[in-house]
Protein backbone atom coordinates (compact mmCIF):
# COMPACT_ATOMS: atom_id res chain seq x y z
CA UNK A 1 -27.63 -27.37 -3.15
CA UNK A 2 -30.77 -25.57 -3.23
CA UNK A 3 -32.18 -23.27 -0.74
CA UNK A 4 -29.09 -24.00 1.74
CA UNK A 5 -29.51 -27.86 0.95
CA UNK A 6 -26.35 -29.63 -0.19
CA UNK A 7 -27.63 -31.58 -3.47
CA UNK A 8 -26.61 -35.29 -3.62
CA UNK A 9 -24.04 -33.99 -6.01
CA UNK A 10 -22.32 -31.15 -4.97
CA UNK A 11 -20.01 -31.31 -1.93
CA UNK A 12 -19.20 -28.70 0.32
CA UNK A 13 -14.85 -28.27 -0.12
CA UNK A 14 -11.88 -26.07 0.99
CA UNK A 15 -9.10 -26.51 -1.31
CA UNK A 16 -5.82 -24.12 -0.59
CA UNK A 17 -2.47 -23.96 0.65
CA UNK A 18 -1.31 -21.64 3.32
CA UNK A 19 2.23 -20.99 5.03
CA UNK A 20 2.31 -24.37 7.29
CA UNK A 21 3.30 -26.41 4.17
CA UNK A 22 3.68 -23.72 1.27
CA UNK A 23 7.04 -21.89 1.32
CA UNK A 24 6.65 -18.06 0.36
CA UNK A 25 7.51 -19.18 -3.44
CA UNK A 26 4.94 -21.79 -3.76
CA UNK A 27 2.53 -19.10 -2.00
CA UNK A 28 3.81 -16.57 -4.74
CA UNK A 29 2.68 -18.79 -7.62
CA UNK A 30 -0.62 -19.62 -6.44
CA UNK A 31 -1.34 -16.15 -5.15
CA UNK A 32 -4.31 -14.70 -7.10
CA UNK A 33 -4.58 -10.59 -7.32
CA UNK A 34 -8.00 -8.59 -8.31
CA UNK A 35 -8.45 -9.32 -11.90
CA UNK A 36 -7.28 -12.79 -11.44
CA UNK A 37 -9.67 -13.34 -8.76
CA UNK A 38 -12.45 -12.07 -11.35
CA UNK A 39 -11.45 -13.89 -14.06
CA UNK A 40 -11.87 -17.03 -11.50
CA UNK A 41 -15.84 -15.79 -10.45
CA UNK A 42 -16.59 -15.58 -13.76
CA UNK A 43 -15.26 -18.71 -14.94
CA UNK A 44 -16.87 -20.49 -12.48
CA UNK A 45 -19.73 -19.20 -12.77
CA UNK A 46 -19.82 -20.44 -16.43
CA UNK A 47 -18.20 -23.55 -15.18
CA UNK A 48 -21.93 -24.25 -12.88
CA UNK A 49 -20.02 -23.95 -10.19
CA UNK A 50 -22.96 -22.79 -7.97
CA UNK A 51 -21.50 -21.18 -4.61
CA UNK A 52 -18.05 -19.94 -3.71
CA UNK A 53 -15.74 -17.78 -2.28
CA UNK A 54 -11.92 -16.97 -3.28
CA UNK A 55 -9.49 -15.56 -0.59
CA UNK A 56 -5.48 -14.87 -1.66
CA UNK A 57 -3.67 -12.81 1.21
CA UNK A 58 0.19 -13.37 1.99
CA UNK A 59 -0.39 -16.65 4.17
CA UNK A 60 -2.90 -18.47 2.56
CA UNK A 61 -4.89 -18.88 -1.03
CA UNK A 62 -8.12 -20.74 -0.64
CA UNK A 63 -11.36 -21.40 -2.69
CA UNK A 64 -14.63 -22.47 -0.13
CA UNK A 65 -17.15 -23.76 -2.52
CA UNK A 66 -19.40 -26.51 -3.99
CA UNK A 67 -18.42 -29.18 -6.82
CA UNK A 68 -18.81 -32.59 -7.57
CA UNK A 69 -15.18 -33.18 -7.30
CA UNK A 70 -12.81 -31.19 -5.38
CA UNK A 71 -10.78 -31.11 -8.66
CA UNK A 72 -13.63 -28.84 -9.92
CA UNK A 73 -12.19 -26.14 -7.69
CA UNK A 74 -8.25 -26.96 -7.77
CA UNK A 75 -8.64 -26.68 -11.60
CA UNK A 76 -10.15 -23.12 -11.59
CA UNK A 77 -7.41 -22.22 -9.14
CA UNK A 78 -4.64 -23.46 -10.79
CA UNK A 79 -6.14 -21.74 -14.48
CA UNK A 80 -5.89 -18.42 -13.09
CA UNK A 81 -2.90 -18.82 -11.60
CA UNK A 82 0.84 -20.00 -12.17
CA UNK A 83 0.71 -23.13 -10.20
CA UNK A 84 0.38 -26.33 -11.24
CA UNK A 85 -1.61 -28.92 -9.92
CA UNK A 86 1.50 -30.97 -9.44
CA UNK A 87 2.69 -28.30 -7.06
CA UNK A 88 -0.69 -27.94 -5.35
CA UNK A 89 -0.44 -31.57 -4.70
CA UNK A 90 2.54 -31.60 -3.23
CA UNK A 91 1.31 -28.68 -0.33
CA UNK A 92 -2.12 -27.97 -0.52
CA UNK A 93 -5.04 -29.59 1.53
CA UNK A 94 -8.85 -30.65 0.50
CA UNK A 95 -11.63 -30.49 3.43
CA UNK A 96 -14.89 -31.38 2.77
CA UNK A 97 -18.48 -30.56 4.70
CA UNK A 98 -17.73 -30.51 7.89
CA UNK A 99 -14.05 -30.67 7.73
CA UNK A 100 -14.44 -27.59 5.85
CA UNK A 101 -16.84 -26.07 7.78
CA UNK A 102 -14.22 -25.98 10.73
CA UNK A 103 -11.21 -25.55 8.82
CA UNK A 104 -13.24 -21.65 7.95
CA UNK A 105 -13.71 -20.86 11.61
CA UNK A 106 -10.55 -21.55 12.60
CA UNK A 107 -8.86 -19.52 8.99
CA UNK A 108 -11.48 -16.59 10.57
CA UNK A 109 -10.88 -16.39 13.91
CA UNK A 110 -6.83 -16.04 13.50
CA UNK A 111 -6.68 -19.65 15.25
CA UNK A 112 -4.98 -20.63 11.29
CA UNK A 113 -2.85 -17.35 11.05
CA UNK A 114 0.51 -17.30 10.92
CA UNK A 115 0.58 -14.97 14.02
CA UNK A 116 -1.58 -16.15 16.15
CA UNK A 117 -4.91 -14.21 16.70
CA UNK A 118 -4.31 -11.95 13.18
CA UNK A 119 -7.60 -11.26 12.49
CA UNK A 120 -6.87 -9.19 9.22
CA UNK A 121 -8.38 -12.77 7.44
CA UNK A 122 -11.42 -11.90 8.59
CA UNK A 123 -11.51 -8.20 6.68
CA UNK A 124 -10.35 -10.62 2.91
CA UNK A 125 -13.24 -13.12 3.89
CA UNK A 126 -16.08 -10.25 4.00
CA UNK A 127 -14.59 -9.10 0.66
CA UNK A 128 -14.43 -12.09 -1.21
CA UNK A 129 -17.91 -12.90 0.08
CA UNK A 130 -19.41 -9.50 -1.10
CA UNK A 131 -17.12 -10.15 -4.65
CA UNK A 132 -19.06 -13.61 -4.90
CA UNK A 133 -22.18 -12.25 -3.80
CA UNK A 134 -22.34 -9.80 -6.35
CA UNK A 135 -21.91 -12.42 -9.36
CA UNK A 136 -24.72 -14.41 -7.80
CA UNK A 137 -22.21 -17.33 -6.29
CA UNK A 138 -23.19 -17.63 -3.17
CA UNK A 139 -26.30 -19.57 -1.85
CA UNK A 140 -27.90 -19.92 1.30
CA UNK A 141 -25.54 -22.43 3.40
CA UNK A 142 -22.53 -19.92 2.52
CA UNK A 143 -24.08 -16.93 3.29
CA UNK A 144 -25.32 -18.34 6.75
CA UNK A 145 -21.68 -20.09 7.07
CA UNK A 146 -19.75 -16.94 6.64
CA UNK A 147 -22.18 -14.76 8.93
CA UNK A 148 -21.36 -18.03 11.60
CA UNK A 149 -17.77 -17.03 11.39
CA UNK A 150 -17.58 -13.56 11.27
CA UNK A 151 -19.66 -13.95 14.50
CA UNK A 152 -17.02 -15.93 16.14
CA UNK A 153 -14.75 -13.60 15.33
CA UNK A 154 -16.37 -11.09 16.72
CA UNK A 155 -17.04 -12.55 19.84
CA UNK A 156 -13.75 -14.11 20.01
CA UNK A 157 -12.32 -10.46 19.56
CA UNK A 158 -14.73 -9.00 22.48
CA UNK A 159 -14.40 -11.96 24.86
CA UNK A 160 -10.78 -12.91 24.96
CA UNK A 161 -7.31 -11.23 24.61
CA UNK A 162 -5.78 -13.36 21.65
CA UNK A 163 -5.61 -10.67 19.68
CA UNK A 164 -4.09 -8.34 22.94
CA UNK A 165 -0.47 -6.69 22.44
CA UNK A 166 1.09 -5.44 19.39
CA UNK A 167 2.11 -8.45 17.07
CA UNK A 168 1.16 -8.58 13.05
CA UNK A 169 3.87 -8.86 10.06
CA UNK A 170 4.63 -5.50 10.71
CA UNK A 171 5.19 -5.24 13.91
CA UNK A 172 7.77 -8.15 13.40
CA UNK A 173 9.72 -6.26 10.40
CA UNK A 174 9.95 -3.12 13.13
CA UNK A 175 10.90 -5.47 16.03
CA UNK A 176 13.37 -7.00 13.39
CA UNK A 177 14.70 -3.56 12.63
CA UNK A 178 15.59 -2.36 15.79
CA UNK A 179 16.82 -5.42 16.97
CA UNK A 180 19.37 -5.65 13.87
CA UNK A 181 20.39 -1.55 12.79
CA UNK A 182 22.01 -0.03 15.24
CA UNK A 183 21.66 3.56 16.09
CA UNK A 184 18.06 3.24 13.99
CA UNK A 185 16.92 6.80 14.63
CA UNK A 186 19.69 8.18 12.26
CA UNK A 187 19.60 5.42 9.22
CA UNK A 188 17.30 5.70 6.25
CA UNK A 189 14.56 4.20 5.54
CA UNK A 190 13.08 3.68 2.62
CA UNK A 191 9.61 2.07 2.42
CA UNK A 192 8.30 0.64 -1.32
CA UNK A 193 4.73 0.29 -1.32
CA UNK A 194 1.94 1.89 0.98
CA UNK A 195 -0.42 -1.27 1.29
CA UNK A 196 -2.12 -2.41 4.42
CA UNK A 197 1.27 -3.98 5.37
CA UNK A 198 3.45 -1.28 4.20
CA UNK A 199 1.38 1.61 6.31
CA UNK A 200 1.34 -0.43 9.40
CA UNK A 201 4.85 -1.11 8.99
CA UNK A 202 5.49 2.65 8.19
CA UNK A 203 3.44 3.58 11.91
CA UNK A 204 5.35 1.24 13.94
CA UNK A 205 8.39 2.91 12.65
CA UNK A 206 7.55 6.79 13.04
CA UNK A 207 6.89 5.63 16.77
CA UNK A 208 10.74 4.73 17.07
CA UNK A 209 12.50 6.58 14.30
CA UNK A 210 13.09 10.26 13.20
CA UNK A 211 10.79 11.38 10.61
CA UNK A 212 12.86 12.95 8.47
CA UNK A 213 14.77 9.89 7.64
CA UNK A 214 12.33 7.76 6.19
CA UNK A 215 10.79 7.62 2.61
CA UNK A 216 7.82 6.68 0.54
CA UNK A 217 7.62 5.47 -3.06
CA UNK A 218 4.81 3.82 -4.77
CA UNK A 219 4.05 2.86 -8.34
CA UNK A 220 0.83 5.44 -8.06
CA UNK A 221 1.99 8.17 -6.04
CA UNK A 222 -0.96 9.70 -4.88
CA UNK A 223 -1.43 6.94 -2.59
CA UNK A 224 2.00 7.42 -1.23
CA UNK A 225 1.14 10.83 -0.58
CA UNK A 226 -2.06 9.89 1.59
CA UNK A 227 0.40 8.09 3.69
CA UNK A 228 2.69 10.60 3.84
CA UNK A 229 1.18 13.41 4.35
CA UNK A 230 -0.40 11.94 7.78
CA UNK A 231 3.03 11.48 9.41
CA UNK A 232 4.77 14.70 7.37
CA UNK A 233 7.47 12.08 5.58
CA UNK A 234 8.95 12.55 1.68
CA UNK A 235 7.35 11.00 -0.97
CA UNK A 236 9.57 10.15 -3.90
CA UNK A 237 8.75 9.15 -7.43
CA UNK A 238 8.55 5.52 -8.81
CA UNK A 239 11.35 6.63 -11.37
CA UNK A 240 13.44 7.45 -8.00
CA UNK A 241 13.83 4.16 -6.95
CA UNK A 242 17.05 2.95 -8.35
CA UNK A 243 19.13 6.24 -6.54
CA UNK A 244 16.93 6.49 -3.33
CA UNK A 245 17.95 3.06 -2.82
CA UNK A 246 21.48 3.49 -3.06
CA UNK A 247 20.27 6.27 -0.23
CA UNK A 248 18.84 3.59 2.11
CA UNK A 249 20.01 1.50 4.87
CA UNK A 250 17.09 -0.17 5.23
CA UNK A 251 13.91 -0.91 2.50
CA UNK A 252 10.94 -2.26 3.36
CA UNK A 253 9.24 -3.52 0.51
CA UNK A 254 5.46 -4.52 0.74
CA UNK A 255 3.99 -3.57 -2.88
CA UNK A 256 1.37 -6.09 -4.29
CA UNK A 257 3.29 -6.75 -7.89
CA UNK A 258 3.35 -10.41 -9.57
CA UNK A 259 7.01 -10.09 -10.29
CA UNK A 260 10.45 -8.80 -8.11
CA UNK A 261 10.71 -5.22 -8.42
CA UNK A 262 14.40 -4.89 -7.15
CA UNK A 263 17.02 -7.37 -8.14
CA UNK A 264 20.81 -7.22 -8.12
CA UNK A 265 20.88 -4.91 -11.38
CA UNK A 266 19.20 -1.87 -9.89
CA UNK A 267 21.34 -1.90 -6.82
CA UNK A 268 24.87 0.30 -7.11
CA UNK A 269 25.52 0.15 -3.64
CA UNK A 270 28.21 1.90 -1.58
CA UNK A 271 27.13 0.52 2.24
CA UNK A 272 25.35 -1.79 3.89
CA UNK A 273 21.72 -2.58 3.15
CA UNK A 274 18.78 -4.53 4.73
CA UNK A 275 16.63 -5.55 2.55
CA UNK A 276 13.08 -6.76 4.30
CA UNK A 277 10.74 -8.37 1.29
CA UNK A 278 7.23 -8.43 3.22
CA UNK A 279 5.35 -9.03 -0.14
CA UNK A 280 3.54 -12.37 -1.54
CA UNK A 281 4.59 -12.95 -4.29
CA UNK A 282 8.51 -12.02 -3.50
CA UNK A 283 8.98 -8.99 -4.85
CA UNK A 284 12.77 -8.78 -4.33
CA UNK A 285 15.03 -11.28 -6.47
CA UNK A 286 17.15 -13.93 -4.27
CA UNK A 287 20.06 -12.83 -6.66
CA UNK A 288 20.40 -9.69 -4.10
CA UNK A 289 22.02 -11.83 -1.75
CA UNK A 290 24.86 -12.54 -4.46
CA UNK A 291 25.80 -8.86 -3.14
CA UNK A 292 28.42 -8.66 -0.58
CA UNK A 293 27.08 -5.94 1.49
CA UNK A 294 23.06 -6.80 0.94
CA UNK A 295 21.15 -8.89 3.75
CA UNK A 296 18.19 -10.06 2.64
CA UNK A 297 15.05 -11.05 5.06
CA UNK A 298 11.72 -12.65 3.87
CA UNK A 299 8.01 -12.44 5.40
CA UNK A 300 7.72 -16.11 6.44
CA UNK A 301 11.11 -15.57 8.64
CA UNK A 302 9.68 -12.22 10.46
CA UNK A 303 6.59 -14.32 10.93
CA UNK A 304 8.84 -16.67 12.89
CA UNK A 305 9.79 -13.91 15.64
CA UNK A 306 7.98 -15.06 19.05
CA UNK A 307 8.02 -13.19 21.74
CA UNK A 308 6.22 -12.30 25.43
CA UNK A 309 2.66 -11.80 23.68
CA UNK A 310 2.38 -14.26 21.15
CA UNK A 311 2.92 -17.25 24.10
CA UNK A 312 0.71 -14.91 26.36
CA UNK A 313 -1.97 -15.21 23.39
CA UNK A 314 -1.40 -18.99 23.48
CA UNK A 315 -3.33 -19.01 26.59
CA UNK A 316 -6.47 -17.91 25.08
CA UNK A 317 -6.64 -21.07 22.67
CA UNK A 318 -8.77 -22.68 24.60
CA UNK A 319 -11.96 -19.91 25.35
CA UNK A 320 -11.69 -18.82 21.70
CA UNK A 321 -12.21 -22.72 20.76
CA UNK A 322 -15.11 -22.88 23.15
CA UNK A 323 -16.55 -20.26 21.00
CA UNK A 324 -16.34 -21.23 17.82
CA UNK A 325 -17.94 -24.68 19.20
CA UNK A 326 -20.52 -23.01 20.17
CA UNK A 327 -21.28 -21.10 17.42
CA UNK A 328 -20.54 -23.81 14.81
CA UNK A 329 -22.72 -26.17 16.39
CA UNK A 330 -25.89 -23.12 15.93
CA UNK A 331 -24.82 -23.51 12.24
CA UNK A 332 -24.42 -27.35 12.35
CA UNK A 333 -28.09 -27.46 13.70
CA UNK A 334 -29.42 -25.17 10.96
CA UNK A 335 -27.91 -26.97 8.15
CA UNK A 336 -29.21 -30.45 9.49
CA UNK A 337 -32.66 -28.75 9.64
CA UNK A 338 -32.54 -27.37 6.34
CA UNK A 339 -31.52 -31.12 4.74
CA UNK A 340 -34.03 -32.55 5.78
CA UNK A 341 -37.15 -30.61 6.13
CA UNK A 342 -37.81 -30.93 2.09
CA UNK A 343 -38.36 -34.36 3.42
CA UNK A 344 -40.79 -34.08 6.20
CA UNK A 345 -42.82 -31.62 3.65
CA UNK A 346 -43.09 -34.18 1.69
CA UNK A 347 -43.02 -37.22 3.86
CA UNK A 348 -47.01 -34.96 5.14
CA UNK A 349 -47.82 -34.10 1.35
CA UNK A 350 -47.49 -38.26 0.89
CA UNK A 351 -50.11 -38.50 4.02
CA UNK A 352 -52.28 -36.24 3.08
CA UNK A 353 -52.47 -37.72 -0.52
CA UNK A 354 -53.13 -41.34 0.95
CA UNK A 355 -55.46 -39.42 3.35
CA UNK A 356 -57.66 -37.77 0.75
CA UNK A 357 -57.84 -40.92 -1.15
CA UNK A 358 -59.53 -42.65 1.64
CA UNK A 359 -61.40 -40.40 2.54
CA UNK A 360 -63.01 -40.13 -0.92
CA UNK A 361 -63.13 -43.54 -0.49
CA UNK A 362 -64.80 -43.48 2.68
CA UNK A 363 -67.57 -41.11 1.80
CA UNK A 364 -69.04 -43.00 -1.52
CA UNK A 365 -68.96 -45.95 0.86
CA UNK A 366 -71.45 -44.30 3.64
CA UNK A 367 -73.99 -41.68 3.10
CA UNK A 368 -73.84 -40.58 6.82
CA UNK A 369 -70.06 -40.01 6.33
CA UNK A 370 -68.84 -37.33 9.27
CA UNK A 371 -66.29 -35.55 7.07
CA UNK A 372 -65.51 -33.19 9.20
CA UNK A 373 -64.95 -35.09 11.82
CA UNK A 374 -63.01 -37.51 9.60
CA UNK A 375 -60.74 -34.67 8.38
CA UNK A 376 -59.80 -33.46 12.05
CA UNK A 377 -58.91 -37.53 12.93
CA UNK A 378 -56.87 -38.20 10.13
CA UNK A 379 -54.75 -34.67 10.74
CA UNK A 380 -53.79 -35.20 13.60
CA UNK A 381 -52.64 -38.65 13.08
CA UNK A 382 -50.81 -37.03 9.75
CA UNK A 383 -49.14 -34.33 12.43
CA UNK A 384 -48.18 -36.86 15.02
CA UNK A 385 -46.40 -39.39 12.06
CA UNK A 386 -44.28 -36.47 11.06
CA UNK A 387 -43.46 -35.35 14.28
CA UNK A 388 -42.13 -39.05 15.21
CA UNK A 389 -39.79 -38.65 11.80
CA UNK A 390 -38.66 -34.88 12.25
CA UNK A 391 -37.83 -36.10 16.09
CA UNK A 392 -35.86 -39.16 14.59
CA UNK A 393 -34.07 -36.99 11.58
CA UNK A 394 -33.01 -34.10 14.89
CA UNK A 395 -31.50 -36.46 16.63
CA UNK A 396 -27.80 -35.86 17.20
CA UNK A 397 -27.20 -40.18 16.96
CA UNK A 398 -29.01 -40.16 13.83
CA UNK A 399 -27.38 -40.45 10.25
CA UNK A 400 -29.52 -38.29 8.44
CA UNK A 401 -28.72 -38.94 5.04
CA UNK A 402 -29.32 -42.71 5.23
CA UNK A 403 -32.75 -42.00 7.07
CA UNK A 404 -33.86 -39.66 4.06
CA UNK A 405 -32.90 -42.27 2.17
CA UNK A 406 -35.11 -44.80 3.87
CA UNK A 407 -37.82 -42.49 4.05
CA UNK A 408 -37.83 -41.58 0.86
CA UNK A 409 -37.99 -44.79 -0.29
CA UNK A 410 -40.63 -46.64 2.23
CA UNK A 411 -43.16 -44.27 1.65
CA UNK A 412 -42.09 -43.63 -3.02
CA UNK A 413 -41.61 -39.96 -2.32
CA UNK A 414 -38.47 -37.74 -3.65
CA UNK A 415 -37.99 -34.92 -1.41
CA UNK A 416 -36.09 -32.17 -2.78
């Protein structure tokens, strides 16, 4: 693809796996952190790989991009990650053009999320486009497709209320919480990583729980202690772990390691625990739940939780789809423009060739040639003949690549 053209041979793909058919394991191996995500850029950037964009949140790991085979991508995926490709075959989907094209809006927009009108995709799309754009790996019809669809999400934000009312991962681990631990307000709680997750989850519970009683540790402290020091809670070191969770009724763990961080080993407990794991890959071991007094809960069943406002959200399906139509069909327009106006360009250069040939022709034939005149004549006629094809190639009934095609070859030109 040049200049926001696809090339005859690159294709336009989505290749991913998100929560709909990937269980929280699966998502774990195929998740891709920072320096993975790098180490993919750069690679496919040596690869040829032209354009692309890599997203990895807790839901969903996808690659947007252009290859001559879709297997292009899935390979560069799978190399800088721990799946396999047998695994990604087994849950993972492959759009291509406009397939793809869609299958973006509706990932940015929250249509895709697990909950319903979570629009903290959106946020990982801009940075993953900025990463890409930075190496050079992203051309023209990416740059105008992500702009499309942070648009739409913008609009769909503004103009409808699926994103109204208080529902996110977090929000679900606190609903969770006070649904399950009784008498909430005197239990501790121990939070384990101060992430995006693990700060919204920490806000939701200050607004229903006693300050005092819950804690912060993470691997880099300071970062903790931003946290912390806005709601006035105790920070603990990361070498505190193993006796502040003895402490702890209830941990909320949310840290962004490759590996579990807690297993059955570290935990010498004397009552009850809940054990929330809201991180991608797991970061708590199963082998917890081999402990009598130890209930284990996972992201992907918090994400289950409905309740009033996700079904009231439900009801704004419909306008935010009208939107996205809308603004996919602006982009749909542009790109159909942009394939084939290399061909009208030189569909008129063509013309203007045979036209200056004749007239040469013309004027060695009669000494009281009117070139002048001639010149006006034959322009016109050149602007009229490629007005008649650019009408044709615009038209919505018209399959463009098949009439390049034809052009090309009636009239021995190569557009490119």
């Amino acid at each position: 693809m040049e200049n926001g053209i696809i090339s005859k041979h690159t294709t336009f793909y989505s290749i991913g796996l998100s929560y709909k058919k990937a269980d929280a394991d699966i998502r774990g191996k195929f998740s891709v952190d920072s320096q993975a995500k790098a180490k993919l850029l750069l690679q496919a950037k040596v690869e040829g790989i032209e354009s692309l964009v890599v997203t990895s949140t807790c839901n969903r790991t996808e690659i947007y991009g252009f290859a001559q085979h879709p297997f292009q991508l899935i390979k560069l995926l799978c190399e800088n990650s721990k799946g396999t490709v047998e695994d990604f075959q087994k849950v993972a989907y492959v759009y291509k053009n406009q397939e793809a094209v869609s299958h973006m809006f509706r990932v940015g927009t929250g249509l895709d999320s697990q909950i319903l009108g979570d629009f903290e995709i959106i946020s990982q799309l801009k940075i993953a486009f900025i990463e890409s754009k930075n190496l050079g790996l992203v051309n023209n019809f990416l740059e105008r497709l992500i702009n499309a669809v942070i648009q739409a999400s913008k609009k769909i934000k503004t103009d409808t209320e699926i994103s109204s009312g208080a529902t996110s991962v977090s929000y679900a681990a606190v609903h969770y919480i006070f649904k399950n631990v009784e008498d909430i307000g005197n239990k501790n709680i121990l939070l384990f990583g101060t992430g995006k997750i693990g700060r919204n989850t920490c806000e939701n519970l200050i607004k229903h729980s006693k300050n005092e009683h819950i804690t912060l540790i993470n691997r880099t402290k300071d970062k903790a202690e931003k946290v912390a020091g806005k709601f006035n809670l105790v920070v603990k070191d990361y070498a505190d772990l193993q006796p502040e969770l003895r402490k702890a009724d209830v941990v909320v763990v949310a840290t962004g390691a490759q590996n579990p961080t807690i297993d059955k080993a570290i935990l010498n407990l004397k009552k009850p625990l809940l054990i929330l794991d809201l991180s991608i890959p797991k970061n708590v071991n199963e082998n917890v739940k081999d402990l009598e007094n130890v209930t284990l809960v996972h992201l992907d069943h918090l994400s289950q939780i409905t309740d009033e406002t996700l079904e009231n959200r439900k009801l704004h399906i419909p306008a935010a789809e009208a939107i996205i139509e809308e603004i996919k069909e602006e982009f749909l327009t542009w790109t159909k423009g942009r394939k084939y106006a290399p061909t009208i360009h030189a569909l008129k250069a063509k013309l203007n060739t045979i036209k200056d040939s004749e007239l040469n022709f013309q004027r060695k034939k009669y000494s009281n040639f009117d070139e002048e005149q001639a010149e006006i004549i034959s322009n016109r006629i050149i602007q009229k003949i490629t007005n008649h094809f650019a009408n044709h190639l615009k038209a919505d009934d018209t399959v463009v690549d098949e009439s390049i095609d034809w052009i090309n070859k009636v009239f021995q030109i190569e557009s490119k």
